[in-house]
PDB file of N, CA and C in Angstrom:
ATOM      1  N   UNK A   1       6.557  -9.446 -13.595  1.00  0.00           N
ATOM      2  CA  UNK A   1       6.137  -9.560 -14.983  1.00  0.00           C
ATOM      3  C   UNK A   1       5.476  -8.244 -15.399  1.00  0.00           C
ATOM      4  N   UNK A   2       5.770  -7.600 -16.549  1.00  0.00           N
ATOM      5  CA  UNK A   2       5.490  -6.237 -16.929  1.00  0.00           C
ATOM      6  C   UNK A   2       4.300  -5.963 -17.645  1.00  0.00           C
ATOM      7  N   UNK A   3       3.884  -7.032 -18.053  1.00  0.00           N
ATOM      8  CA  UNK A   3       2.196  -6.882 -18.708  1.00  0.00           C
ATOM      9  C   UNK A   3       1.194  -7.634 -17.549  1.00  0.00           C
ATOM     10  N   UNK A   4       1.472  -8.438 -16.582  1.00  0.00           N
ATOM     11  CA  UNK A   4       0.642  -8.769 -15.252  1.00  0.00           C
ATOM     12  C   UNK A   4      -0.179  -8.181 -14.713  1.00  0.00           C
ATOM     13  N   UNK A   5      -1.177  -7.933 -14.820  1.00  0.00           N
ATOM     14  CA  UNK A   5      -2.408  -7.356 -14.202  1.00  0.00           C
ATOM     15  C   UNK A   5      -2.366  -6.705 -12.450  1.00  0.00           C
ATOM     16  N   UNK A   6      -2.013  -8.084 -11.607  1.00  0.00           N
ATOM     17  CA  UNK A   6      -1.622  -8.356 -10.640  1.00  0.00           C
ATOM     18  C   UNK A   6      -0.236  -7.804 -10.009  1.00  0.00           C
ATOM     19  N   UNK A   7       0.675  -8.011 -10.851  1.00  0.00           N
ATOM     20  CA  UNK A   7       1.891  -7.572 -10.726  1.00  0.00           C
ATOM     21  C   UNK A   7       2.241  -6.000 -10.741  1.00  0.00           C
ATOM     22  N   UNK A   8       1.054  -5.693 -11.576  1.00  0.00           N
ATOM     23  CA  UNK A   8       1.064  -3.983 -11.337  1.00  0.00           C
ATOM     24  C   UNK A   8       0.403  -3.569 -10.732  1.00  0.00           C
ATOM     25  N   UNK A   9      -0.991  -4.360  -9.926  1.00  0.00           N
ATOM     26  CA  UNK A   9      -1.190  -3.783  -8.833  1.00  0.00           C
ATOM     27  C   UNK A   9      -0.790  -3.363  -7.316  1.00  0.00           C
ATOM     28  N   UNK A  10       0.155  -5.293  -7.678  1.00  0.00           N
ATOM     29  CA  UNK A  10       1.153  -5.047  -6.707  1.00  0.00           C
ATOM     30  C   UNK A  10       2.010  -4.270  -6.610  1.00  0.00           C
ATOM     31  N   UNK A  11       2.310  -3.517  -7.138  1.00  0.00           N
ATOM     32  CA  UNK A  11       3.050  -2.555  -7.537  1.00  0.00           C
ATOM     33  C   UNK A  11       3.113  -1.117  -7.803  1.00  0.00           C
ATOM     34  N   UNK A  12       2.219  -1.408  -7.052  1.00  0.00           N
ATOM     35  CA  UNK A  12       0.464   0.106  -7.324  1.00  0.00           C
ATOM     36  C   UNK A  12       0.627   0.819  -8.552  1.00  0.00           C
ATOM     37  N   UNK A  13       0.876   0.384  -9.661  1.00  0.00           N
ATOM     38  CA  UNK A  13       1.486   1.049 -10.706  1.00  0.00           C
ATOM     39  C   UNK A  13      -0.233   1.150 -11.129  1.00  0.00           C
ATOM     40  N   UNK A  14      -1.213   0.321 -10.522  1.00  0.00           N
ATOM     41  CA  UNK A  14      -2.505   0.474 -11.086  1.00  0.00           C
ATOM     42  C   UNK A  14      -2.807   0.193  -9.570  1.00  0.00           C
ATOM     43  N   UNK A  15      -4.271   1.347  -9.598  1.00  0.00           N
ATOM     44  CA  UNK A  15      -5.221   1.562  -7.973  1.00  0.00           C
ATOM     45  C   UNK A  15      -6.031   0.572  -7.927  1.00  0.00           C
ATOM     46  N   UNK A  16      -6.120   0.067  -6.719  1.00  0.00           N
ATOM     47  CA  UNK A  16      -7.033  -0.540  -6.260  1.00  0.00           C
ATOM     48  C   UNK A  16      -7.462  -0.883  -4.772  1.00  0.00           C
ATOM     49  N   UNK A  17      -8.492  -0.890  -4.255  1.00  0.00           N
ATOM     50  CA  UNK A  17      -8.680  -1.071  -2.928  1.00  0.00           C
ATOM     51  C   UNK A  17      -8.102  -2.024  -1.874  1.00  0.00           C
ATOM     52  N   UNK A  18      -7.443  -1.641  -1.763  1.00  0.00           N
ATOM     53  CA  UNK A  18      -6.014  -2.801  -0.774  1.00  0.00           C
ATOM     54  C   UNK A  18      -6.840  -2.753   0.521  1.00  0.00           C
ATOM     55  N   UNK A  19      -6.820  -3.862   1.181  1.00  0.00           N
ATOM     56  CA  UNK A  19      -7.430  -4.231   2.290  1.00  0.00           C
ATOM     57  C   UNK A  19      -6.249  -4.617   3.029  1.00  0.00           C
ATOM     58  N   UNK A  20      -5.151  -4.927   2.776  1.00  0.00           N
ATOM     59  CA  UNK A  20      -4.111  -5.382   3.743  1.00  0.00           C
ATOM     60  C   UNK A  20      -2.801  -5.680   2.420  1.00  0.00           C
ATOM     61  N   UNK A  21      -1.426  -5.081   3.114  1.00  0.00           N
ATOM     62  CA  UNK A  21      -0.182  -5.902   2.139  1.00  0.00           C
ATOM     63  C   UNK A  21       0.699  -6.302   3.363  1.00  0.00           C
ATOM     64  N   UNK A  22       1.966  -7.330   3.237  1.00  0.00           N
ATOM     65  CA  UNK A  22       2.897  -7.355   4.198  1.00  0.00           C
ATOM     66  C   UNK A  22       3.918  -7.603   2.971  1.00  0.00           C
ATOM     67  N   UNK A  23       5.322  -8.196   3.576  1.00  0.00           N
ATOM     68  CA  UNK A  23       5.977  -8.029   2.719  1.00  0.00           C
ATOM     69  C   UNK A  23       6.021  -9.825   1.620  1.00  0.00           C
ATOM     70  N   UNK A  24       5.070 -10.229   2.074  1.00  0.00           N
ATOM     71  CA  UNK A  24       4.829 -11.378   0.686  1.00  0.00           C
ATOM     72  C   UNK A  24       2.947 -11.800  -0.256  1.00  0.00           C
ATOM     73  N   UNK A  25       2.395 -10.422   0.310  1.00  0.00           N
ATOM     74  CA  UNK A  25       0.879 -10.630   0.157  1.00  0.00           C
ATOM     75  C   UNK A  25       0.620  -9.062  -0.087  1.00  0.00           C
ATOM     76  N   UNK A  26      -0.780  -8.884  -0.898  1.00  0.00           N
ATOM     77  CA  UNK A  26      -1.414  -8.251  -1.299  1.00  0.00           C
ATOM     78  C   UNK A  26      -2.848  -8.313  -1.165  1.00  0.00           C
ATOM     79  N   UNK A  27      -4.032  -7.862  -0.583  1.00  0.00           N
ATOM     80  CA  UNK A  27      -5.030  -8.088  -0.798  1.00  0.00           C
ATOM     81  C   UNK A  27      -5.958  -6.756  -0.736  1.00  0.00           C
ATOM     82  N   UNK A  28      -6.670  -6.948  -1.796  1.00  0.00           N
ATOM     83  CA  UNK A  28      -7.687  -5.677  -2.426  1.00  0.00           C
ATOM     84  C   UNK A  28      -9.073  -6.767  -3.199  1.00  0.00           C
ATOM     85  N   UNK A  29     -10.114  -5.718  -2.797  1.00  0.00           N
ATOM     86  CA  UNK A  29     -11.754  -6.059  -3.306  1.00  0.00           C
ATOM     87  C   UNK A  29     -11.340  -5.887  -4.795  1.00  0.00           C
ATOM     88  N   UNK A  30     -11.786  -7.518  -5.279  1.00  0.00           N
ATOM     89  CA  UNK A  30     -12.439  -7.374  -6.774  1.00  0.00           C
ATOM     90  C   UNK A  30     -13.482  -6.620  -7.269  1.00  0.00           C
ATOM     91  N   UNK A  31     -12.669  -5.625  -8.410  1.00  0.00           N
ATOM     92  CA  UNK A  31     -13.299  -4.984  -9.092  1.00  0.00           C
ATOM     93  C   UNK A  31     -14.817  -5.179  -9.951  1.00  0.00           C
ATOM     94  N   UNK A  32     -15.191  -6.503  -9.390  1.00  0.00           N
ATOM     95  CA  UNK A  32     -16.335  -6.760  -9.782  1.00  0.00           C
ATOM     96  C   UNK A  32     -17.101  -8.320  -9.078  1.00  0.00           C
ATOM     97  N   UNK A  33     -17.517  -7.731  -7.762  1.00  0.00           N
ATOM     98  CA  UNK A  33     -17.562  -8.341  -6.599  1.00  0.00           C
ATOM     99  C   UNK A  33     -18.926  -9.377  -6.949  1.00  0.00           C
ATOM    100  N   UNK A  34     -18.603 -10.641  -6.828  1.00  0.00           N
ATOM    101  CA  UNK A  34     -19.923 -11.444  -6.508  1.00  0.00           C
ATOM    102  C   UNK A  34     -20.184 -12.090  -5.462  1.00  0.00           C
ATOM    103  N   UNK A  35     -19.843 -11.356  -4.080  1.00  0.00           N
ATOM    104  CA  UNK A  35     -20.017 -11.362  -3.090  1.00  0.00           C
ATOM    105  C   UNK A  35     -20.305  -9.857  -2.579  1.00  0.00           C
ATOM    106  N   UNK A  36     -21.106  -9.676  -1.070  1.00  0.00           N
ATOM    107  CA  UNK A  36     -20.332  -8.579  -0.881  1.00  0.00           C
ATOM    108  C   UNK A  36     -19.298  -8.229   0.055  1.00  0.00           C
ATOM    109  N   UNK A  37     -18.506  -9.208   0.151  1.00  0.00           N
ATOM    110  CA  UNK A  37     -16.714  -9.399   0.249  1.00  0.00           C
ATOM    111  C   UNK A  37     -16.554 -10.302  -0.735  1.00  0.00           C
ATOM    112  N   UNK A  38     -16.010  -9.548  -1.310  1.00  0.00           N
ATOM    113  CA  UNK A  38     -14.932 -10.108  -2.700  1.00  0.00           C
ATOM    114  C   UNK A  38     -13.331  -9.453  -2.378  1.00  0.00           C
ATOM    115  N   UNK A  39     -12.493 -10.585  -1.916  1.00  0.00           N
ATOM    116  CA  UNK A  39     -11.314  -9.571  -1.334  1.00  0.00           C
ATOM    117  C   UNK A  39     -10.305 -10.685  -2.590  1.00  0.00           C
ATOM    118  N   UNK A  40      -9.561 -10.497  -2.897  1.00  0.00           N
ATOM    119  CA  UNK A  40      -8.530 -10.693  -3.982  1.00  0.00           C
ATOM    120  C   UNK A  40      -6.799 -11.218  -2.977  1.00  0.00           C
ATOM    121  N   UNK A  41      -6.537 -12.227  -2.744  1.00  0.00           N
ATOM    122  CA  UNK A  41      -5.236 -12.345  -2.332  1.00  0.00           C
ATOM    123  C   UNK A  41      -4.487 -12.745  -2.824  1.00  0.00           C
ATOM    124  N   UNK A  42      -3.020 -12.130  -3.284  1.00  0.00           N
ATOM    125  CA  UNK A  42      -2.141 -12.054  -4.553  1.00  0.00           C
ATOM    126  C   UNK A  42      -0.960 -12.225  -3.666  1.00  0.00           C
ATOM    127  N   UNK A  43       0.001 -12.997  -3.774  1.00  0.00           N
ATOM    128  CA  UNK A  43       1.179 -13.251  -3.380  1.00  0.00           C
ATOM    129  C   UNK A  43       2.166 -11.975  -4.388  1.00  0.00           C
ATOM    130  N   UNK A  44       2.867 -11.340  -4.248  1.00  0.00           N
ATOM    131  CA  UNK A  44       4.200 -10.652  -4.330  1.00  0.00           C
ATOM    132  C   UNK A  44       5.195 -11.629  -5.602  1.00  0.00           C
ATOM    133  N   UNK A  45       5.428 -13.228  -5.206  1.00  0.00           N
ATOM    134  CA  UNK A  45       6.028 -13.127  -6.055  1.00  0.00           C
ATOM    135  C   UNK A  45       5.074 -13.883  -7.407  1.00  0.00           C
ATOM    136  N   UNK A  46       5.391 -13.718  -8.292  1.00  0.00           N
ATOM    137  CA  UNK A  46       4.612 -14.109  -9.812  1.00  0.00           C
ATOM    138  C   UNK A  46       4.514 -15.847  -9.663  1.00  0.00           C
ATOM    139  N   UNK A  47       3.570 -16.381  -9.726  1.00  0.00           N
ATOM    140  CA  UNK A  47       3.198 -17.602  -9.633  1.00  0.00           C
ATOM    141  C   UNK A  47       1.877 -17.809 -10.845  1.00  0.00           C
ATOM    142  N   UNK A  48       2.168 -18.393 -12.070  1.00  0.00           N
ATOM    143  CA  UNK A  48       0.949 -17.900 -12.715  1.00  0.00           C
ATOM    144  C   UNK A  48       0.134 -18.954 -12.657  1.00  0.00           C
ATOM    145  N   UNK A  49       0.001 -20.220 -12.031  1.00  0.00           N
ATOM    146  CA  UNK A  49      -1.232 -20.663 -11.495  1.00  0.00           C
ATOM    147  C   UNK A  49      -0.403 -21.391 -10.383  1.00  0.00           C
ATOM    148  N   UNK A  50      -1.433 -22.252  -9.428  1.00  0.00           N
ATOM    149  CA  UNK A  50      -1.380 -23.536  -8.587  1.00  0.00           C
ATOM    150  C   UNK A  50      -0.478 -24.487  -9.379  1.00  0.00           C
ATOM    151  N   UNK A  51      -0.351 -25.002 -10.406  1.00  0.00           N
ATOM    152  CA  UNK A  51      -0.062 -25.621 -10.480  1.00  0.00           C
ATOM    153  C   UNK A  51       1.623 -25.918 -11.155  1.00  0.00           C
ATOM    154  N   UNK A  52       1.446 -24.512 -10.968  1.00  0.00           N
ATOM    155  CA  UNK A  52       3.312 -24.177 -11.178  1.00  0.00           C
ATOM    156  C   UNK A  52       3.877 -23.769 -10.336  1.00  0.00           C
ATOM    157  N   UNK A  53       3.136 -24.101  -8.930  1.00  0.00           N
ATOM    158  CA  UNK A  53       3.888 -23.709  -7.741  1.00  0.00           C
ATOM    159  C   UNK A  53       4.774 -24.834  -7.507  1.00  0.00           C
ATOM    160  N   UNK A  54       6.424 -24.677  -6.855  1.00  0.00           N
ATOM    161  CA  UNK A  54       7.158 -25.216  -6.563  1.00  0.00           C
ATOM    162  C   UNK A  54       7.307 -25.578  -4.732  1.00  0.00           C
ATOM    163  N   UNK A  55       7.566 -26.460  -4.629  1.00  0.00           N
ATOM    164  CA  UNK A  55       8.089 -26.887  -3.245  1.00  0.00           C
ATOM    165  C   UNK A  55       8.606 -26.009  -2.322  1.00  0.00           C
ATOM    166  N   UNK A  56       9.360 -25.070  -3.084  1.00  0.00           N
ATOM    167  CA  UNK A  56       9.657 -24.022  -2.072  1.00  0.00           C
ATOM    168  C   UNK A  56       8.904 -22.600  -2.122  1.00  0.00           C
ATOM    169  N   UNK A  57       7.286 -23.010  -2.620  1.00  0.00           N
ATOM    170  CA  UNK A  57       5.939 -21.904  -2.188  1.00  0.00           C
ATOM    171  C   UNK A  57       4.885 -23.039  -1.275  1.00  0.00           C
ATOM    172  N   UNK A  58       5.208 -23.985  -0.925  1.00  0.00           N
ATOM    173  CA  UNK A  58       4.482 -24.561   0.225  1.00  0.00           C
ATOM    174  C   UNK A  58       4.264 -23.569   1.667  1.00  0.00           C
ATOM    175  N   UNK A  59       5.534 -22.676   2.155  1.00  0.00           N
ATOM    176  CA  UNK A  59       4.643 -21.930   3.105  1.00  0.00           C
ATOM    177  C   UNK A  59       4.316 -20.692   2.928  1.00  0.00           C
ATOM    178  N   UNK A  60       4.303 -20.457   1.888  1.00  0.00           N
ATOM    179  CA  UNK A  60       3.776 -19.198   0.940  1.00  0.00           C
ATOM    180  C   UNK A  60       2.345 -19.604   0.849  1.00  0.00           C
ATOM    181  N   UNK A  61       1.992 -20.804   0.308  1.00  0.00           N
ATOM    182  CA  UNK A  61       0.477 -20.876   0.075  1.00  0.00           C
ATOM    183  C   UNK A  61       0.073 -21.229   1.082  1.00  0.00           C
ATOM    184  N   UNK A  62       0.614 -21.750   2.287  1.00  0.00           N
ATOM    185  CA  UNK A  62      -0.140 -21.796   3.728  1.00  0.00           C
ATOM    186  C   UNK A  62      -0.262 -20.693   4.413  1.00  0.00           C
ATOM    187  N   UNK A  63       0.397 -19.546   4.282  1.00  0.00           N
ATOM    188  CA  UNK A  63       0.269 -17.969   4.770  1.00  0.00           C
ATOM    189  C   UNK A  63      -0.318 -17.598   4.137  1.00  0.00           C
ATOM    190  N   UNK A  64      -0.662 -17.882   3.230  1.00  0.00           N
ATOM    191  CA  UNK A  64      -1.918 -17.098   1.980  1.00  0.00           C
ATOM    192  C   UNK A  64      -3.209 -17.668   2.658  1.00  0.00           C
ATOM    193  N   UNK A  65      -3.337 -18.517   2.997  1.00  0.00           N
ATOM    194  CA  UNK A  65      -4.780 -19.392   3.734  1.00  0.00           C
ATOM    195  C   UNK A  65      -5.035 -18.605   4.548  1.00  0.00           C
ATOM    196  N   UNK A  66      -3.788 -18.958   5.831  1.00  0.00           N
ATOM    197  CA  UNK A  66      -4.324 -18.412   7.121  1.00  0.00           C
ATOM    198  C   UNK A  66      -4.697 -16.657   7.093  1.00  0.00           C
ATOM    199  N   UNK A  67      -3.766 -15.862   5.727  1.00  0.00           N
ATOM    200  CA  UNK A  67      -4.132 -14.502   5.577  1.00  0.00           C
ATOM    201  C   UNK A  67      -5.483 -14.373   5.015  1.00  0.00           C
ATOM    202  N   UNK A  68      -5.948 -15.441   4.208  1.00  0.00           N
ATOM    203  CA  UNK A  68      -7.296 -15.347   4.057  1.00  0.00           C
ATOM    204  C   UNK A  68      -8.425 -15.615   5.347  1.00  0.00           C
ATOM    205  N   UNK A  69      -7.920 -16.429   5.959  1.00  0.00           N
ATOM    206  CA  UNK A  69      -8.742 -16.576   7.582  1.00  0.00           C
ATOM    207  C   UNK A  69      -8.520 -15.325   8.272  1.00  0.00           C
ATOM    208  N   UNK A  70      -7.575 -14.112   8.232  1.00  0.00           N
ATOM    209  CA  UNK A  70      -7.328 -13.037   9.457  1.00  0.00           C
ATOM    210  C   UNK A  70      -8.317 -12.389   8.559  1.00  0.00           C
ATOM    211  N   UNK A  71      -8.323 -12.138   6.969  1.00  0.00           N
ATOM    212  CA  UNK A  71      -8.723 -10.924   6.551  1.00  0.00           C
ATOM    213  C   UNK A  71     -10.445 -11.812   6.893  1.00  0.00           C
ATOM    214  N   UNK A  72     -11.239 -12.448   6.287  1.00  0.00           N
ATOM    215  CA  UNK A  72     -12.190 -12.653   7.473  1.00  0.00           C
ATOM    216  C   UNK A  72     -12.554 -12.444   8.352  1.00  0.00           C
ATOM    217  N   UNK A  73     -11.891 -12.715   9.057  1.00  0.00           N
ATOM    218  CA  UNK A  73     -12.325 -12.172  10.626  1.00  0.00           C
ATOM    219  C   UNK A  73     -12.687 -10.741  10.916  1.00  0.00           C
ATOM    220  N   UNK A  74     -11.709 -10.076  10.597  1.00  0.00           N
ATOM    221  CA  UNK A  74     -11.500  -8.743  10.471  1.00  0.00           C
ATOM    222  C   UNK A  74     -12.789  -8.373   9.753  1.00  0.00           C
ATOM    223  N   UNK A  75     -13.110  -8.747   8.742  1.00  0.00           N
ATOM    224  CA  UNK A  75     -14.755  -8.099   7.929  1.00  0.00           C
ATOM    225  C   UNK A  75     -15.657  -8.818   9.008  1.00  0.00           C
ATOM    226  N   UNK A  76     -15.849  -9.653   9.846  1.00  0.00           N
ATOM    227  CA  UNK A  76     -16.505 -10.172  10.897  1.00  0.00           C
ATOM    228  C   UNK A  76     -17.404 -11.119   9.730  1.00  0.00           C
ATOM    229  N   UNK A  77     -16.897 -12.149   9.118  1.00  0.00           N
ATOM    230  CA  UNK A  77     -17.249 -13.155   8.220  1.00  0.00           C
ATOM    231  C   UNK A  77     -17.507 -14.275   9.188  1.00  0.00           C
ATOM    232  N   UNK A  78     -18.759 -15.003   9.328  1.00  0.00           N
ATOM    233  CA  UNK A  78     -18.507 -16.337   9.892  1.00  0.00           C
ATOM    234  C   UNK A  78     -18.221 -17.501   9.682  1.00  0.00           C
ATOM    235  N   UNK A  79     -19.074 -17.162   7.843  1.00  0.00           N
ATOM    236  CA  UNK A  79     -18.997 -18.251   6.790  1.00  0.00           C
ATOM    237  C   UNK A  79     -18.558 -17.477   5.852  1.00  0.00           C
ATOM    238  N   UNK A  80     -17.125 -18.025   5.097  1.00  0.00           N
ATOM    239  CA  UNK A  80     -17.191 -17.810   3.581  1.00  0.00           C
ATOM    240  C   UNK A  80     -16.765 -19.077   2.823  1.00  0.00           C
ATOM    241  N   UNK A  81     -16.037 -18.462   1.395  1.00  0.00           N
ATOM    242  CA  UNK A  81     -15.570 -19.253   1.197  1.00  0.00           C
ATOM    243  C   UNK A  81     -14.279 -19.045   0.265  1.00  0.00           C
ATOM    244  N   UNK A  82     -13.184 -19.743   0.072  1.00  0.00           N
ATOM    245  CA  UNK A  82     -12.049 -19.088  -0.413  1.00  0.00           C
ATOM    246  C   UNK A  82     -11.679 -19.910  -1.920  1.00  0.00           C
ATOM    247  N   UNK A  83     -11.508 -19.145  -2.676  1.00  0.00           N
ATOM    248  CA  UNK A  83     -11.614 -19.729  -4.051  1.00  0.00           C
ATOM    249  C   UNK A  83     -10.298 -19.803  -4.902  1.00  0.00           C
ATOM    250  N   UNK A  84      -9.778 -20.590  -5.593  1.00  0.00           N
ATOM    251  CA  UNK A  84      -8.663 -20.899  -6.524  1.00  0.00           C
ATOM    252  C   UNK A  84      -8.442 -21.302  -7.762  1.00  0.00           C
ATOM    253  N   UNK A  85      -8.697 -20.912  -8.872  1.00  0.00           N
ATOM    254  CA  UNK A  85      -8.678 -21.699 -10.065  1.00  0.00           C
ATOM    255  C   UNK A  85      -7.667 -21.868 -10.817  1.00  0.00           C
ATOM    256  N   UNK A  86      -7.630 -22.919 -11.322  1.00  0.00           N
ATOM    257  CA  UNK A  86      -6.401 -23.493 -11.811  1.00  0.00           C
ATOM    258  C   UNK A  86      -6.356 -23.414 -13.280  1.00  0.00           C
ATOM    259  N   UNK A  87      -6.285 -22.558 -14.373  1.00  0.00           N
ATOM    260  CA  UNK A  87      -6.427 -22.690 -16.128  1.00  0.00           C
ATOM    261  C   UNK A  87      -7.351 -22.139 -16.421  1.00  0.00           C
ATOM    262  N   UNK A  88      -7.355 -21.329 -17.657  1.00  0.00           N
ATOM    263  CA  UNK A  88      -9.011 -20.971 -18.281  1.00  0.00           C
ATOM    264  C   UNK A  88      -9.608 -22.078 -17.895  1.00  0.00           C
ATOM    265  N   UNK A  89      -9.593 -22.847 -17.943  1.00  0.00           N
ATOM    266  CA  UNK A  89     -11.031 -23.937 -18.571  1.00  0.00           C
ATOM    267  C   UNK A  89     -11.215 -24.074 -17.147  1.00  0.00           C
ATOM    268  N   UNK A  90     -10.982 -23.569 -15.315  1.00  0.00           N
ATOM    269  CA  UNK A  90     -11.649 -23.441 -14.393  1.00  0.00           C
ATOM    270  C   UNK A  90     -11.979 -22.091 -13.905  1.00  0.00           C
ATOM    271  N   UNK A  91     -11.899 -20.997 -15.263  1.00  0.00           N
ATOM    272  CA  UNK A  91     -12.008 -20.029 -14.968  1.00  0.00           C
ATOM    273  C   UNK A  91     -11.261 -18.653 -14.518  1.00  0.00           C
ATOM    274  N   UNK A  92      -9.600 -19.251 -14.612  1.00  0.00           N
ATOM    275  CA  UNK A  92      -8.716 -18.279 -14.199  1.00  0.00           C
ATOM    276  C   UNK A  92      -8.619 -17.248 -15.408  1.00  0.00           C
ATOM    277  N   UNK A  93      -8.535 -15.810 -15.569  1.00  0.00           N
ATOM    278  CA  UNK A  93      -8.404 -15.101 -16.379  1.00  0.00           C
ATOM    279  C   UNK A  93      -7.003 -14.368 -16.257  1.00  0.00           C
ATOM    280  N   UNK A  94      -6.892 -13.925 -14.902  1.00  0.00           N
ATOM    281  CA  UNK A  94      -4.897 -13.487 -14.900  1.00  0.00           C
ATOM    282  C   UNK A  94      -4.418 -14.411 -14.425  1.00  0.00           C
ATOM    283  N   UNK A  95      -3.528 -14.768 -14.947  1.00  0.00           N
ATOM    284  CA  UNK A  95      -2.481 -15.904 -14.826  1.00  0.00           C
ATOM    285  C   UNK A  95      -1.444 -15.210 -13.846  1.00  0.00           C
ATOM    286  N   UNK A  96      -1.782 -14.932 -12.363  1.00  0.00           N
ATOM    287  CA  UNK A  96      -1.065 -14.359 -11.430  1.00  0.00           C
ATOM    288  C   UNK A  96      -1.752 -15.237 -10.576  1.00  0.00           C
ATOM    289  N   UNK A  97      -1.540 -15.905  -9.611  1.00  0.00           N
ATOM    290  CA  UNK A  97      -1.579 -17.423  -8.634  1.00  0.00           C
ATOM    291  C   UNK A  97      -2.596 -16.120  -7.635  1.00  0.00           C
ATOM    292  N   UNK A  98      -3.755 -16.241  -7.394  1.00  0.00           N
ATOM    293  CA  UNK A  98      -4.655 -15.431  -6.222  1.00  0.00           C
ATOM    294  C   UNK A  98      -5.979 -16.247  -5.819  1.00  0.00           C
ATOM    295  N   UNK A  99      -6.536 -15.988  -4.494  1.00  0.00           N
ATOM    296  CA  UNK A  99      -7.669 -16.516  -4.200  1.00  0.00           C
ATOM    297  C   UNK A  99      -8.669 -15.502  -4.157  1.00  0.00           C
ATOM    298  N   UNK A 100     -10.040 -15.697  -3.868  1.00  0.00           N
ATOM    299  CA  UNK A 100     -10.894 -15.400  -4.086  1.00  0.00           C
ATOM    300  C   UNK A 100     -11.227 -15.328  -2.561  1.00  0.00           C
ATOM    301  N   UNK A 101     -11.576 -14.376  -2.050  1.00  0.00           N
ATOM    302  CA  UNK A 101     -12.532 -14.676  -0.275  1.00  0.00           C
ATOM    303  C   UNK A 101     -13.900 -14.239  -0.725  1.00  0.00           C
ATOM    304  N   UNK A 102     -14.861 -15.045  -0.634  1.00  0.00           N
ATOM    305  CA  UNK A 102     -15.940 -14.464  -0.684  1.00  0.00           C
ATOM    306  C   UNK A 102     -17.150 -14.584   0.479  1.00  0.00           C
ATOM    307  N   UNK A 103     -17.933 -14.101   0.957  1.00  0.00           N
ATOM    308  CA  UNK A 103     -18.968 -13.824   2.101  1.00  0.00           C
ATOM    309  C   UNK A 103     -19.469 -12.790   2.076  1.00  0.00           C
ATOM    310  N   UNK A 104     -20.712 -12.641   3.126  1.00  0.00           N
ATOM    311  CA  UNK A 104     -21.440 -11.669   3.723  1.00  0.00           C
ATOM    312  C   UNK A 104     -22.847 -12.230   2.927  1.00  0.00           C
ATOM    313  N   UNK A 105     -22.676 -13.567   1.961  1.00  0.00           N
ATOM    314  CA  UNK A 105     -24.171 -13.803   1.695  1.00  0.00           C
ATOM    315  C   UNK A 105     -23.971 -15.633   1.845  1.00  0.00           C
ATOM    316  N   UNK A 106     -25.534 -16.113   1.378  1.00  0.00           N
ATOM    317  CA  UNK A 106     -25.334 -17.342   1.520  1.00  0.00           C
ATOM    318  C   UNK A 106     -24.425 -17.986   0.143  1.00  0.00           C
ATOM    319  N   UNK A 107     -23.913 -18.820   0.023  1.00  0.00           N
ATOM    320  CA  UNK A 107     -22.791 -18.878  -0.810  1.00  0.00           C
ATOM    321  C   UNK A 107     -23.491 -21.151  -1.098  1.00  0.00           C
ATOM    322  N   UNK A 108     -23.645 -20.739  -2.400  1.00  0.00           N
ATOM    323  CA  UNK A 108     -24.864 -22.062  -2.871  1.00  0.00           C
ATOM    324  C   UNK A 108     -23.638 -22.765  -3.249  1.00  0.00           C
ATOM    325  N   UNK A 109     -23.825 -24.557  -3.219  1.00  0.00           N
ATOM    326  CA  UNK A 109     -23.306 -25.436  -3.559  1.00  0.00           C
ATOM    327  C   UNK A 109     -24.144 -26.285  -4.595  1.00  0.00           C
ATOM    328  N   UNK A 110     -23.419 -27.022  -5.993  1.00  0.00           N
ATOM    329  CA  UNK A 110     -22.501 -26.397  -6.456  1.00  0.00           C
ATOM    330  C   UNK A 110     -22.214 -25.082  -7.116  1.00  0.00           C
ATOM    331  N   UNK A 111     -20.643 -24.206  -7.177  1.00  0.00           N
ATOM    332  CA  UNK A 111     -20.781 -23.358  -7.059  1.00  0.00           C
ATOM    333  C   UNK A 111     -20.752 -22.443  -8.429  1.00  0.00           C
ATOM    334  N   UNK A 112     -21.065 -23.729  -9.567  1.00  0.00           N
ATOM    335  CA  UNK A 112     -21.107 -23.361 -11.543  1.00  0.00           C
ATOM    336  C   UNK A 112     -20.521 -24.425 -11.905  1.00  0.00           C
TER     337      UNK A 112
END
């Protein structure tokens, strides 16, 4: 998608701090971290929320998990927590399907 936020980062057509890509994932620190790991994980292909994912992104969004569990580890995280929103009205602003990893502090319940 050519106006996608996401899609052009994936695309490095716009910079940003990439922490890891393979050939169906992307992940780079949000540009405006409320953690201090804020890592951003963006799937490759355009999914513009959860809830327009199809049957055949079931192991797409389970490799997106467990890539959120390696990139963890790797920052030596013990606790975080991994975030998803589904529509403005839970807060999604690019409509490009990504999670949120956040840690390195205590992380309060509930979380707004």
């Amino acid at each position: 998608m050519p106006d996608c936020l996401f899609c052009r980062i994936v695309a490095r057509e716009i910079p940003a701090q990439y922490v890891c890509e393979d050939e169906d994932f992307v992940a780079f620190r949000d540009i405006s971290p409320k953690a201090p790991t804020h890592v951003l994980i963006v799937p490759r292909k355009h999914i513009p929320k959860l809830s327009q994912a199809s049957e055949e992104d079931v192991t797409l969004l389970g490799r997106m998990q467990r890539l959120a569990a390696r990139i963890a580890a790797e920052a030596g995280l013990e606790s975080w927590r991994l975030v998803l929103n589904n529509g403005r009205g839970a807060g999604q602003s690019v409509f490009h399907l990504h999670y949120h990893l956040l840690g390195g502090r205590p992380l309060l319940w509930p979380p707004g």
